[in-house]
Protein backbone atom coordinates (compact mmCIF):
# COMPACT_ATOMS: atom_id res chain seq x y z
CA UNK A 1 9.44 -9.17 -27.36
CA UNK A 2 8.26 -12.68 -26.27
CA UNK A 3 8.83 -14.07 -23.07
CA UNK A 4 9.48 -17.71 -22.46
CA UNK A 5 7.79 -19.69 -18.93
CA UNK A 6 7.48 -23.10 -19.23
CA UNK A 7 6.46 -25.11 -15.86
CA UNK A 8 5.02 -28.44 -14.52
CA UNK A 9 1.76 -29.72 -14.99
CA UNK A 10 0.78 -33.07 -13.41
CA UNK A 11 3.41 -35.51 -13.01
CA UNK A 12 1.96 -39.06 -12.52
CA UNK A 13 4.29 -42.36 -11.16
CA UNK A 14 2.82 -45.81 -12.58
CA UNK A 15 4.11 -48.93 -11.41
CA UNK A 16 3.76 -51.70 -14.08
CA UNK A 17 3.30 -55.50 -13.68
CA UNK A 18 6.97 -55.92 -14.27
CA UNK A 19 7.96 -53.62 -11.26
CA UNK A 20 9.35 -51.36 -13.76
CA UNK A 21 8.11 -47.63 -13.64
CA UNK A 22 6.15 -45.59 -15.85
CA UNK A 23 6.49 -41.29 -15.29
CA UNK A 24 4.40 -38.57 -17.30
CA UNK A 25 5.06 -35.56 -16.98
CA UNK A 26 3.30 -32.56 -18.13
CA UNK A 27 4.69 -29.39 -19.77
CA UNK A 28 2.64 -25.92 -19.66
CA UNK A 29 3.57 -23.24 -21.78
CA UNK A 30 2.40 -19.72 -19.77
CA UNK A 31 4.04 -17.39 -22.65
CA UNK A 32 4.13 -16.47 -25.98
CA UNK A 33 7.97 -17.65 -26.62
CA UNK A 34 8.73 -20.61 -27.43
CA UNK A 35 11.70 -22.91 -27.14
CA UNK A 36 12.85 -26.40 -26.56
CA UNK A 37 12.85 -27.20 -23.44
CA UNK A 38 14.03 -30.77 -21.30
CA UNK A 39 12.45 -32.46 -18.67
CA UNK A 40 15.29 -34.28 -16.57
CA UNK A 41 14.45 -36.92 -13.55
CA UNK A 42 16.37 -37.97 -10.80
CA UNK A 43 16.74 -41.82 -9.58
CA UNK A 44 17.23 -42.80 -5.77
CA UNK A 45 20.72 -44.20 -7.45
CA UNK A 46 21.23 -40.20 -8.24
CA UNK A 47 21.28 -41.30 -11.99
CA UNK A 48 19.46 -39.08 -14.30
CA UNK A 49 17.63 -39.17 -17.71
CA UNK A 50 16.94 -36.45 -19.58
CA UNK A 51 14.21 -35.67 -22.42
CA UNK A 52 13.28 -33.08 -24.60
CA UNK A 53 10.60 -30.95 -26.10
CA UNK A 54 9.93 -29.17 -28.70
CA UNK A 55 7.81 -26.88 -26.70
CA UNK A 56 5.26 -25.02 -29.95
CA UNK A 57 1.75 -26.01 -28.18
CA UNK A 58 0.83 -24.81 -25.38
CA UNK A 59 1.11 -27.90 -23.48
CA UNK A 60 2.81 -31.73 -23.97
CA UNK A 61 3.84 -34.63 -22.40
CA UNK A 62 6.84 -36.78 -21.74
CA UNK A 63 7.27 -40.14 -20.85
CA UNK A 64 10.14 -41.99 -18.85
CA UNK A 65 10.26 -45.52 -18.42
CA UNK A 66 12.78 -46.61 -15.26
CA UNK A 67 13.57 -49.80 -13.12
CA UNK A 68 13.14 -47.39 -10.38
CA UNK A 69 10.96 -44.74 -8.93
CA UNK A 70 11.87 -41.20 -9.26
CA UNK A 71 12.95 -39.04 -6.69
CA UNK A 72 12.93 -35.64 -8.66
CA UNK A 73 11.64 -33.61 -11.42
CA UNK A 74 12.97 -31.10 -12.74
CA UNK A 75 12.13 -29.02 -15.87
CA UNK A 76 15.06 -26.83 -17.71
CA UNK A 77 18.00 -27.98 -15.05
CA UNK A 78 20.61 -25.88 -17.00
CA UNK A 79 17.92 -22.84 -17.74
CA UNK A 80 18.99 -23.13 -21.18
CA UNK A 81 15.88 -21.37 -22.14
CA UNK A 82 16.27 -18.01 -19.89
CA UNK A 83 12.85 -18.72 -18.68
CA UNK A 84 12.27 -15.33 -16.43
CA UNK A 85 10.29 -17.22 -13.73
CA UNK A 86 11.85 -20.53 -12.37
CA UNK A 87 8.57 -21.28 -10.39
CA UNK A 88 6.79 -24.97 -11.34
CA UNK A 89 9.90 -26.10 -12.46
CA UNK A 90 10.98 -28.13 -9.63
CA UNK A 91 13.90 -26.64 -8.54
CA UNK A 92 13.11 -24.02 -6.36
CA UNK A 93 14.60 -23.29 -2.77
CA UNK A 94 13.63 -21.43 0.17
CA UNK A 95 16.28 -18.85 2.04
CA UNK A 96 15.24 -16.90 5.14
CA UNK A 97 17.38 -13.85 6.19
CA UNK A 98 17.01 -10.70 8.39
CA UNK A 99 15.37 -7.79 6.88
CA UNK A 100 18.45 -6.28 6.23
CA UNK A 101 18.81 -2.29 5.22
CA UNK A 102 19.31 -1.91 1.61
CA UNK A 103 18.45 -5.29 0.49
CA UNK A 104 17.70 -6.12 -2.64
CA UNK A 105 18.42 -10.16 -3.01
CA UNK A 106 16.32 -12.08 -5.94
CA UNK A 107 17.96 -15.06 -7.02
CA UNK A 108 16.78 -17.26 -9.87
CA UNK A 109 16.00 -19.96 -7.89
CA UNK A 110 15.17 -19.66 -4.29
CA UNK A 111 12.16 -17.56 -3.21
CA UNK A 112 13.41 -15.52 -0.64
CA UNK A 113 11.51 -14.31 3.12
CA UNK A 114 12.96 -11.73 5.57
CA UNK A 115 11.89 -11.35 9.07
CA UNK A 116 12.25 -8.25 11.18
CA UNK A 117 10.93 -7.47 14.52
CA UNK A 118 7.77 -5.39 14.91
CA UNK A 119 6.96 -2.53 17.71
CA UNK A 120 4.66 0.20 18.29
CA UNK A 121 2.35 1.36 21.06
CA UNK A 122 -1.55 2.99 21.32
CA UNK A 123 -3.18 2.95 24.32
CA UNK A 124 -5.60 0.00 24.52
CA UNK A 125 -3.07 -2.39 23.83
CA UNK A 126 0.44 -0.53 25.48
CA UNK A 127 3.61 -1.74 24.04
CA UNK A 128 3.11 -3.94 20.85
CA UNK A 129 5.68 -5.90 20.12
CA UNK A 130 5.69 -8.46 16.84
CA UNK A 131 7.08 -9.58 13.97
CA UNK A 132 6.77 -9.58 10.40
CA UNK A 133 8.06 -11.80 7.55
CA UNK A 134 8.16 -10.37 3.55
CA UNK A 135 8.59 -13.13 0.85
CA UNK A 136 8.58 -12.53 -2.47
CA UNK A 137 10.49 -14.12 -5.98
CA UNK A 138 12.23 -11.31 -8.14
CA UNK A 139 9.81 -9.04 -6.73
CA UNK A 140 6.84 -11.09 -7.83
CA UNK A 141 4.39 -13.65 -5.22
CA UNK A 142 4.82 -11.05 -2.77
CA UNK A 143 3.56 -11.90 0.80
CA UNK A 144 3.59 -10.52 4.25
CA UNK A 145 2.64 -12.24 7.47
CA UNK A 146 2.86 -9.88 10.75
CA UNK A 147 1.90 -10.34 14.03
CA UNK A 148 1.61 -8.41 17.29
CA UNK A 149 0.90 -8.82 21.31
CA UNK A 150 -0.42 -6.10 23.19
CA UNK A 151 0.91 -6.27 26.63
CA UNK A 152 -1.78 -4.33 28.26
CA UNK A 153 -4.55 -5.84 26.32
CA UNK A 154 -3.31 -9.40 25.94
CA UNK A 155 -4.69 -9.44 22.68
CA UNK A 156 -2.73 -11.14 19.82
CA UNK A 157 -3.41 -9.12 16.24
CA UNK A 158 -2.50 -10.54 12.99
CA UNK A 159 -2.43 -9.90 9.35
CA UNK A 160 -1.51 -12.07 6.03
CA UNK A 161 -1.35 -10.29 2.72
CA UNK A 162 -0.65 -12.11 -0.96
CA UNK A 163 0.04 -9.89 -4.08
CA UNK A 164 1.37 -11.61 -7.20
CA UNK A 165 1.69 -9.63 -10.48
CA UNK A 166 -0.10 -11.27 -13.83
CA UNK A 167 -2.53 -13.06 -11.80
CA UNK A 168 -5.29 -13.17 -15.04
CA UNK A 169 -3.78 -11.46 -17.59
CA UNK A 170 -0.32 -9.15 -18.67
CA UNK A 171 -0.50 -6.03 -16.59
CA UNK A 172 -3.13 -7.37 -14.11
CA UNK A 173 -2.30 -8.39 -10.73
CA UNK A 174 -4.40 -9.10 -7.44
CA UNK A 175 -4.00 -8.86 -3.84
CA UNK A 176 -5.61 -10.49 -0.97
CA UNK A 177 -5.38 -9.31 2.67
CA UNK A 178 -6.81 -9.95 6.05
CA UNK A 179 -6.92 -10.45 9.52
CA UNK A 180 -7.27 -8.76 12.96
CA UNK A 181 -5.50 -5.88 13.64
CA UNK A 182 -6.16 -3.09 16.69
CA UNK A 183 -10.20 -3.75 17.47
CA UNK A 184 -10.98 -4.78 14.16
CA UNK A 185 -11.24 -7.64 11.89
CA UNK A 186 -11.12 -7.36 8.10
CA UNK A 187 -10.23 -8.90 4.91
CA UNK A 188 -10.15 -7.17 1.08
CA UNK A 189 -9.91 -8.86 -2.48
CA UNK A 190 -8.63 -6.77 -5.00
CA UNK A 191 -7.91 -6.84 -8.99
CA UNK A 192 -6.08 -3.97 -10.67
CA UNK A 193 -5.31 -3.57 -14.19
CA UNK A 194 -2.27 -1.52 -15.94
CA UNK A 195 -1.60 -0.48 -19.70
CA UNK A 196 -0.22 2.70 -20.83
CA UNK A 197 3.01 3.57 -22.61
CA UNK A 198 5.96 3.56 -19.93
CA UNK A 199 8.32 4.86 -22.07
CA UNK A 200 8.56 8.68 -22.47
CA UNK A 201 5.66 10.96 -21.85
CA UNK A 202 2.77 7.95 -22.43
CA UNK A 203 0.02 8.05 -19.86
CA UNK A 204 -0.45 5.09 -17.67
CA UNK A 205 -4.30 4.04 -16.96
CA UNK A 206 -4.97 1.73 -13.88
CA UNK A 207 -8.56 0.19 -13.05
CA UNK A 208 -9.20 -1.48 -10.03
CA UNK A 209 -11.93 -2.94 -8.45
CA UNK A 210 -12.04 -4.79 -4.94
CA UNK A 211 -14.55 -6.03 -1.94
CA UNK A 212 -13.69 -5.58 1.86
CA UNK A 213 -15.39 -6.38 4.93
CA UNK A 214 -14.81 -4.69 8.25
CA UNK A 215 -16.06 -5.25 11.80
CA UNK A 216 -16.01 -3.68 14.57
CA UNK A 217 -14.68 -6.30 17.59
CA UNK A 218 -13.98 -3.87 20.36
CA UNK A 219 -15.34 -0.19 20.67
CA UNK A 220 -11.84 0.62 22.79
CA UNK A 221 -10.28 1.03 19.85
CA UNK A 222 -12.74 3.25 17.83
CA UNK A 223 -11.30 7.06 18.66
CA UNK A 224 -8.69 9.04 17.66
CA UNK A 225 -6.85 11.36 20.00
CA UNK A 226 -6.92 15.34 19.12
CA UNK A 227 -5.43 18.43 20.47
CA UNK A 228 -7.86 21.01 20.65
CA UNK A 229 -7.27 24.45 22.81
CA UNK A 230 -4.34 22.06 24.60
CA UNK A 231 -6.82 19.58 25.77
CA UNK A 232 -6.89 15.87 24.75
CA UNK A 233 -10.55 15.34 22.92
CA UNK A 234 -11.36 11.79 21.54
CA UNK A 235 -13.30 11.61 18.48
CA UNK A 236 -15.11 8.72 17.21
CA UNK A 237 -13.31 6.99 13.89
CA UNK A 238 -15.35 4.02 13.16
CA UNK A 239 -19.15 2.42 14.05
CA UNK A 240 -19.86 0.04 15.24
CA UNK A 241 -21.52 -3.34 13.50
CA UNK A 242 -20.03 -4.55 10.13
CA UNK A 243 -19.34 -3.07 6.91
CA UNK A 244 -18.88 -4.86 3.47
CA UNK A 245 -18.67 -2.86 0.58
CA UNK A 246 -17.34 -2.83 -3.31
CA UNK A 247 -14.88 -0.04 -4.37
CA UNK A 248 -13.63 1.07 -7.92
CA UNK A 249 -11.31 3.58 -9.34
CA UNK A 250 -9.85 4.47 -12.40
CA UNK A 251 -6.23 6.25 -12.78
CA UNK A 252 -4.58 8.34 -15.29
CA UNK A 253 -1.44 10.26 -15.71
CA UNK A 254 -1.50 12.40 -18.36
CA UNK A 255 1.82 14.63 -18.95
CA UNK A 256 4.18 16.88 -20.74
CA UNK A 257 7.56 18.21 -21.10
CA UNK A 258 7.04 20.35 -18.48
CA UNK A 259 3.77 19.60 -15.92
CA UNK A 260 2.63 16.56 -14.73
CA UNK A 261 -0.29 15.43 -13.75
CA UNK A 262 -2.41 12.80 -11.60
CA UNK A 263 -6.50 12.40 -11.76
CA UNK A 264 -7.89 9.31 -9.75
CA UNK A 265 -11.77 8.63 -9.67
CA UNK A 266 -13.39 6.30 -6.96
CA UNK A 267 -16.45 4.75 -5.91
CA UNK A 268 -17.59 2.91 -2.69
CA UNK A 269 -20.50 0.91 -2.28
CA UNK A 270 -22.50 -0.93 0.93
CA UNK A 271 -25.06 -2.45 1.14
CA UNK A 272 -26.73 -5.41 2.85
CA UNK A 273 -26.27 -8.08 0.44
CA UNK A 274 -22.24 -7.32 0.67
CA UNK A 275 -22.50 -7.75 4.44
CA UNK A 276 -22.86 -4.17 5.34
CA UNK A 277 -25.49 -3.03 8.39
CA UNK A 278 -25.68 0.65 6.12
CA UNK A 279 -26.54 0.90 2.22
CA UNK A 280 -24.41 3.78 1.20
CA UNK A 281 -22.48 5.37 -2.34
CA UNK A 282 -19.66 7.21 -1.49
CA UNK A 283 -18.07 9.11 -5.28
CA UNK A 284 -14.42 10.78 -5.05
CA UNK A 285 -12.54 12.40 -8.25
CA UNK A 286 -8.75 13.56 -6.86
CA UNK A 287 -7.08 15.54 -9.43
CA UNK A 288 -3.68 16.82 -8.80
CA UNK A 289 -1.32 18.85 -11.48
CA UNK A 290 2.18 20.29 -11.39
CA UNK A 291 4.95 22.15 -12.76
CA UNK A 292 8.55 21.33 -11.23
CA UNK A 293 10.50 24.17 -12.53
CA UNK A 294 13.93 25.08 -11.69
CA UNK A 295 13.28 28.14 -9.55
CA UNK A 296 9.90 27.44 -7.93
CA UNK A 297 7.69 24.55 -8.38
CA UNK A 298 4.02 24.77 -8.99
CA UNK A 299 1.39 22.13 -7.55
CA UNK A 300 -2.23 22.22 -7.62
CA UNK A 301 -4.67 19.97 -5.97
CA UNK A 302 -9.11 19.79 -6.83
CA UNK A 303 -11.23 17.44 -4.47
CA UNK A 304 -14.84 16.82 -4.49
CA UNK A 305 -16.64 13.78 -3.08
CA UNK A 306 -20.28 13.37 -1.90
CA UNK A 307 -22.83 10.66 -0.65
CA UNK A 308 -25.09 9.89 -3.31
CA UNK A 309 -28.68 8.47 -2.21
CA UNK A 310 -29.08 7.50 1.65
CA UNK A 311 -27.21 9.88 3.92
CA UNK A 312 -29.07 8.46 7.15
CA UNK A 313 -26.37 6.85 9.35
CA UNK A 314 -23.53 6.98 7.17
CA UNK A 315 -20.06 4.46 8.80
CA UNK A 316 -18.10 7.52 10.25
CA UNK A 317 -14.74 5.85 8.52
CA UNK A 318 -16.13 6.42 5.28
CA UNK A 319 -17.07 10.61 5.37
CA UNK A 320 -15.59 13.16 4.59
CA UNK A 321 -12.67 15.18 6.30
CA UNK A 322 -12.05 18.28 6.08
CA UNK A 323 -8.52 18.43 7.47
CA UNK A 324 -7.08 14.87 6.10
CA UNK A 325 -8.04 11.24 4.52
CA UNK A 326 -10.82 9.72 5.95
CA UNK A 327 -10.45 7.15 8.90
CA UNK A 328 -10.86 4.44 6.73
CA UNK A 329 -7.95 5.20 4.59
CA UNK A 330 -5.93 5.89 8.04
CA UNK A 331 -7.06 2.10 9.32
CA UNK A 332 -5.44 0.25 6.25
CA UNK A 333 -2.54 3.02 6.20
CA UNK A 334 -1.23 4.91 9.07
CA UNK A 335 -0.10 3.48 12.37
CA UNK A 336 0.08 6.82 13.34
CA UNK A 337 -4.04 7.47 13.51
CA UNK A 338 -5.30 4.00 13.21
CA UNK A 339 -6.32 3.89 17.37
CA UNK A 340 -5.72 6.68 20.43
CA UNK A 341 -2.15 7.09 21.56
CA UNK A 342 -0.52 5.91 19.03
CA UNK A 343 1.15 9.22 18.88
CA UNK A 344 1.56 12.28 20.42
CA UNK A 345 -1.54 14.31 20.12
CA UNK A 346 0.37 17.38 20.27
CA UNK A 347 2.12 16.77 17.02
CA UNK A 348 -0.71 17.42 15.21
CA UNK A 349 -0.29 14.22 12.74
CA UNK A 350 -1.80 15.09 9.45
CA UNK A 351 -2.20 12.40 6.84
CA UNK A 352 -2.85 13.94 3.83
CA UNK A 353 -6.13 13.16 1.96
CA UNK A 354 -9.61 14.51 1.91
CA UNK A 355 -9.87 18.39 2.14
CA UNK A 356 -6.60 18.59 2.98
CA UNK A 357 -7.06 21.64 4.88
CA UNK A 358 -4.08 21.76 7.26
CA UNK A 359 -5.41 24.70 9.53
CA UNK A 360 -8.34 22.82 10.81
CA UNK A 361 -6.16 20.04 12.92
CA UNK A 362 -7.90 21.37 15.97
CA UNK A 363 -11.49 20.85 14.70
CA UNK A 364 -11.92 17.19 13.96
CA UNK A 365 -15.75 17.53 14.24
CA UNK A 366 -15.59 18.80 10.39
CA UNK A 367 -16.93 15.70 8.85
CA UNK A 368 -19.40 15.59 6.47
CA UNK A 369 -21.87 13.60 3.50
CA UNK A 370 -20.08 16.37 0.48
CA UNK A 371 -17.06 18.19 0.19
CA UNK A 372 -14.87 20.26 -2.58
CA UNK A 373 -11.36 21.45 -1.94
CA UNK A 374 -8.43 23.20 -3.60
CA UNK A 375 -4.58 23.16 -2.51
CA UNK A 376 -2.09 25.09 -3.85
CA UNK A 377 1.50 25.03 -3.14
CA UNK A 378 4.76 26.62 -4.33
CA UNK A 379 8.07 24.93 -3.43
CA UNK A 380 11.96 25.98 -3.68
CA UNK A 381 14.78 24.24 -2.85
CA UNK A 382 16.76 26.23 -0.07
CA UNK A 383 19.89 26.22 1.54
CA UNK A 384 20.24 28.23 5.14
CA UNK A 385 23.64 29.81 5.55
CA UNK A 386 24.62 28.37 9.28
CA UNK A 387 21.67 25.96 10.16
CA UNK A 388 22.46 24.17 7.00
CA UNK A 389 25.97 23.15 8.10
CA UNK A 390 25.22 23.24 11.70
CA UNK A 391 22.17 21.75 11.70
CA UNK A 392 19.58 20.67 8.55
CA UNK A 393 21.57 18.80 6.62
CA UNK A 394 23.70 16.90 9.05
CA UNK A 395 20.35 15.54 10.81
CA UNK A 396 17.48 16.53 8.47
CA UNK A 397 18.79 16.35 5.07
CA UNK A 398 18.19 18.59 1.89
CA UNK A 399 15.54 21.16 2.70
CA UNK A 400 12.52 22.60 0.39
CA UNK A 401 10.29 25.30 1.35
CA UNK A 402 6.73 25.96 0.71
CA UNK A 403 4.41 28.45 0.50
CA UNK A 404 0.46 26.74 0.39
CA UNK A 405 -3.09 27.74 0.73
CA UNK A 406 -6.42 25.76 1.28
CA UNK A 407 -9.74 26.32 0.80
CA UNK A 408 -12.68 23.99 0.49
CA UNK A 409 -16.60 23.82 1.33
CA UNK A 410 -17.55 20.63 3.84
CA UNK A 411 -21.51 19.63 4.28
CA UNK A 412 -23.13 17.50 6.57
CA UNK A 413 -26.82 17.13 6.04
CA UNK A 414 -27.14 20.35 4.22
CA UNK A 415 -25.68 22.34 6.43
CA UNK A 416 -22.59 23.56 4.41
CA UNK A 417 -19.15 25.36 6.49
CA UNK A 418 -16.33 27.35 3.65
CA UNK A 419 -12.88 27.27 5.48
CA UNK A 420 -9.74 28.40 4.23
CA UNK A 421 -6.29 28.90 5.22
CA UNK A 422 -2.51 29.50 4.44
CA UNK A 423 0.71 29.64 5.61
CA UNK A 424 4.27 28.29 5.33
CA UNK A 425 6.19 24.72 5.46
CA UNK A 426 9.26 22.59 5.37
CA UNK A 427 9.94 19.14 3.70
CA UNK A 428 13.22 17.41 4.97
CA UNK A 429 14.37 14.45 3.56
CA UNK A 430 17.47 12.20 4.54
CA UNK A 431 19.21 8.78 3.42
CA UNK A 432 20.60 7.06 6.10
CA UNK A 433 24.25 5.20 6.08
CA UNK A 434 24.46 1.99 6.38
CA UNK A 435 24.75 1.51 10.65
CA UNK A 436 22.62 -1.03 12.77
CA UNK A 437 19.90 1.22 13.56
CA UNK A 438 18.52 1.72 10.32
CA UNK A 439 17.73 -2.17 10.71
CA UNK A 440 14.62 -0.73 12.77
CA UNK A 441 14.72 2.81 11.12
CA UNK A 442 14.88 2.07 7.89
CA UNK A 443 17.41 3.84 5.17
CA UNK A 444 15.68 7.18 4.83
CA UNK A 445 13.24 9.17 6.13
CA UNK A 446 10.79 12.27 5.42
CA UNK A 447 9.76 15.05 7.65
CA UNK A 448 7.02 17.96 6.85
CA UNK A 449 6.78 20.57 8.87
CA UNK A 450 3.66 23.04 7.72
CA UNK A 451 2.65 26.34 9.66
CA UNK A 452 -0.91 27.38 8.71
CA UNK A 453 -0.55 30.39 10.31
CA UNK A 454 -3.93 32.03 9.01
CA UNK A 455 -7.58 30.71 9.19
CA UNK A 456 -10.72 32.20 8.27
CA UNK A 457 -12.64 30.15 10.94
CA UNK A 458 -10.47 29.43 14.03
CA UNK A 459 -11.57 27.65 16.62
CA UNK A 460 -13.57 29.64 19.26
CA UNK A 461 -12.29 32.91 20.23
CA UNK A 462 -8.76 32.32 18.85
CA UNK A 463 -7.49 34.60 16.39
CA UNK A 464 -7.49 34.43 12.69
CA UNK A 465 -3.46 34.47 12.41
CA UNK A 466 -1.93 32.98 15.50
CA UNK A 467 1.05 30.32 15.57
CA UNK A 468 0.21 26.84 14.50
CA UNK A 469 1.62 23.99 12.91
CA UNK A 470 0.93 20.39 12.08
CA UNK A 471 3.42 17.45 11.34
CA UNK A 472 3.35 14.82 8.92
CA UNK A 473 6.02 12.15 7.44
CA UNK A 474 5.18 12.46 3.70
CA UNK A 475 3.97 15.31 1.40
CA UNK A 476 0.64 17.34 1.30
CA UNK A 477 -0.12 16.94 -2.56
């Protein structure tokens, strides 16, 4: 079906030699439909004249003749043409409100920005406390400005990020981001590209491609807190000097009536020319499948990534991890890991990525240049006679059970480690009411709960099958 956006081109103001005033003004045609459209200016008098056209090429002008210099153009004042995006038509406003829960506000004709305050806390700076503004028009020209102030550190962080959709072409969009944020500056340029059939069972294919440049400003900030044998061991998450490098993926979804599927591919690329102290080639392939079913659901998970060429020196954010996604991932990401303290070590945060082997919490030394993984899970829906009433769903929400197991091979400079493990888990999720909390909360929230209660290489003397458990805020696979 065609779509019709018309805007503004150059609009030019002539006096004559009779003090009379001459005004052309351009018309653009972005899409394929077509319609007449009118052009109508506004007078300091507030008297208006209106013209029209025809609208067929794919760009035209009109001119005005007036005694007087316009104030205003405007192009389509009635929208008699449904154009889907008012923007570059001259009648767009600007309407700030308050993040508020549950809001979902896109007029026609006013892009719209919500603020809401930011807070958080790691060690280096103490309490962070900020703000952050989201603008966007009918979910298009998104943007998000956020800023922070460490009161221990009496550093100021910020960020800016600008994503509109059908930046180059239909189903293309790109995204721009930057700034400083917790002992690092950065900035990424990205272009993605969608087609597929989004009806039905028709797979969707994505390709992106992007460039981003780290640095390293302040070592302080370069360790993540772990709890190992009860004890509070920092491990090194990023090194130091600067890294620029090109990534690019490819995603498909192929499906059926019954199983779904998910396979991304990825590449990452320094080297000196793209600003990068280390020439590395990082290759990923992700490849996750699953059958829902009524009774119990099925999921599978395959990873396998390795350094290709140089392995001397490799940026620690960018190995491989055998128990989640690598520290680069958890910079741009999760709050949760990004720097030390940011919360509580004896949690045993685990965001999911990488091996994926949720046993091995307490050995974050299990990095490495190659890596292959499998995760399996098996979920069910359950409902617990007393704690349900009594507890789980009054303050955690509907509850699913799982049943997983992980194994996976991890290598760093040829020295190779096979770990496995497997246990039992618990997803809770809840929607929150409408109260003035979830202005800071947020209108729902997720909760897993996993208990990898057998390893076949614990840590030290501890026992093969011994009580553990690990925490996270969104699913495994």
């Amino acid at each position: 079906t065609p779509t019709v956006n018309y805007t503004l081109g150059h609009v030019s103001k002539t006096r004559m030699s009779d003090g009379s005033y001459e005004t052309n003004v351009e018309i653009k045609r972005e899409d394929s439909g077509i319609m007449p459209v009118e052009v109508e200016i506004t007078l300091p008098d507030r008297s208006k004249q209106v013209q029209r056209w025809d609208g067929r090429e794919k760009s035209g002008t009109l001119t005005f003749r007036t005694s007087q210099q316009p104030k205003q153009v405007v192009l389509d004042p009635d929208n008699a043409v449904m154009d889907h995006n008012l923007m570059g038509q001259g009648q767009m406003k600007l309407e700030i409100y308050p993040e508020y829960p549950r809001m979902f506000y896109n007029p026609p004709d006013a892009y719209v920005v919500t603020w809401k305050p930011n807070f958080w806390y790691n060690d280096v700076d103490g309490l962070r406390s900020g703000i952050r503004f989201n603008g966007s028009y009918r979910n298009n020209y998104n943007f998000s400005l956020q800023t922070w102030f460490g009161a221990e550190s009496k550093k100021l962080d910020g960020t800016l990020k600008y994503s509109p959709k059908g930046g180059f072409q239909q189903g293309s969009n790109y995204t721009i981001y930057g700034g400083r944020m917790e002992g690092r500056s950065f900035g990424t340029f990205g272009l993605t590209w969608n087609k597929g059939k989004y009806l039905f069972q028709g797979p969707q294919h994505r390709v992106n491609i992007g460039y981003t440049f780290t640095r390293l400003d302040d070592p302080a900030y370069a360790f993540t807190e772990y709890d190992v044998d009860g004890k509070t061991v920092a491990m090194q998450n990023w090194s130091a000097g600067d890294d620029g490098f090109i990534d690019a993926g490819y995603r498909v979804n192929p499906r059926g009536i019954s199983w779904q599927s998910d396979l991304q591919f990825n590449v990452r690329a320094g080297a000196s020319a793209l600003g990068s102290d280390v020439d590395f080639t990082r290759l990923d392939a992700d490849v996750k499948l699953w059958w829902p079913g009524q009774a119990v659901g099925v999921y599978l998970r395959g990873y396998a990534g390795a350094f290709v060429g140089n392995k001397d020196d490799l940026p620690v954010q960018h190995t491989f991890s055998a128990f989640g996604a690598d520290y680069h991932e958890q910079f741009l990401n999760s709050r949760l890991s990004r720097s030390r303290g940011a919360f509580f070590t004896e949690a045993h945060y685990h965001k999911p990525g990488g091996g994926n082997l949720r046993g091995f919490y307490d050995r974050p030394e299990l990095l490495g240049d190659q890596i292959v993984s499998a995760n399996l899970e098996l979920r069910k829906n359950v409902k617990l006679p007393v704690l349900d009433q009594l507890l789980i769903r009054r303050f955690l929400g509907s509850t699913e059970m799982t049943l997983f197991g992980d194994v996976g091979s991890i290598s760093q400079n040829d020295k190779s480690e096979t770990l496995a493990d497997a246990g039992i888990g618990f997803y809770f999720q809840k929607n929150l009411p409408d109260k003035w909390y979830t202005f800071i909360t947020g209108t729902s929230y997720r909760v897993r709960i996993d208990f990898p209660v057998w390893v076949n290489e614990p840590l030290g003397s501890d026992d093969n099958l011994k009580f553990r458990y690990v925490l996270s805020f969104e699913r495994a696979l």
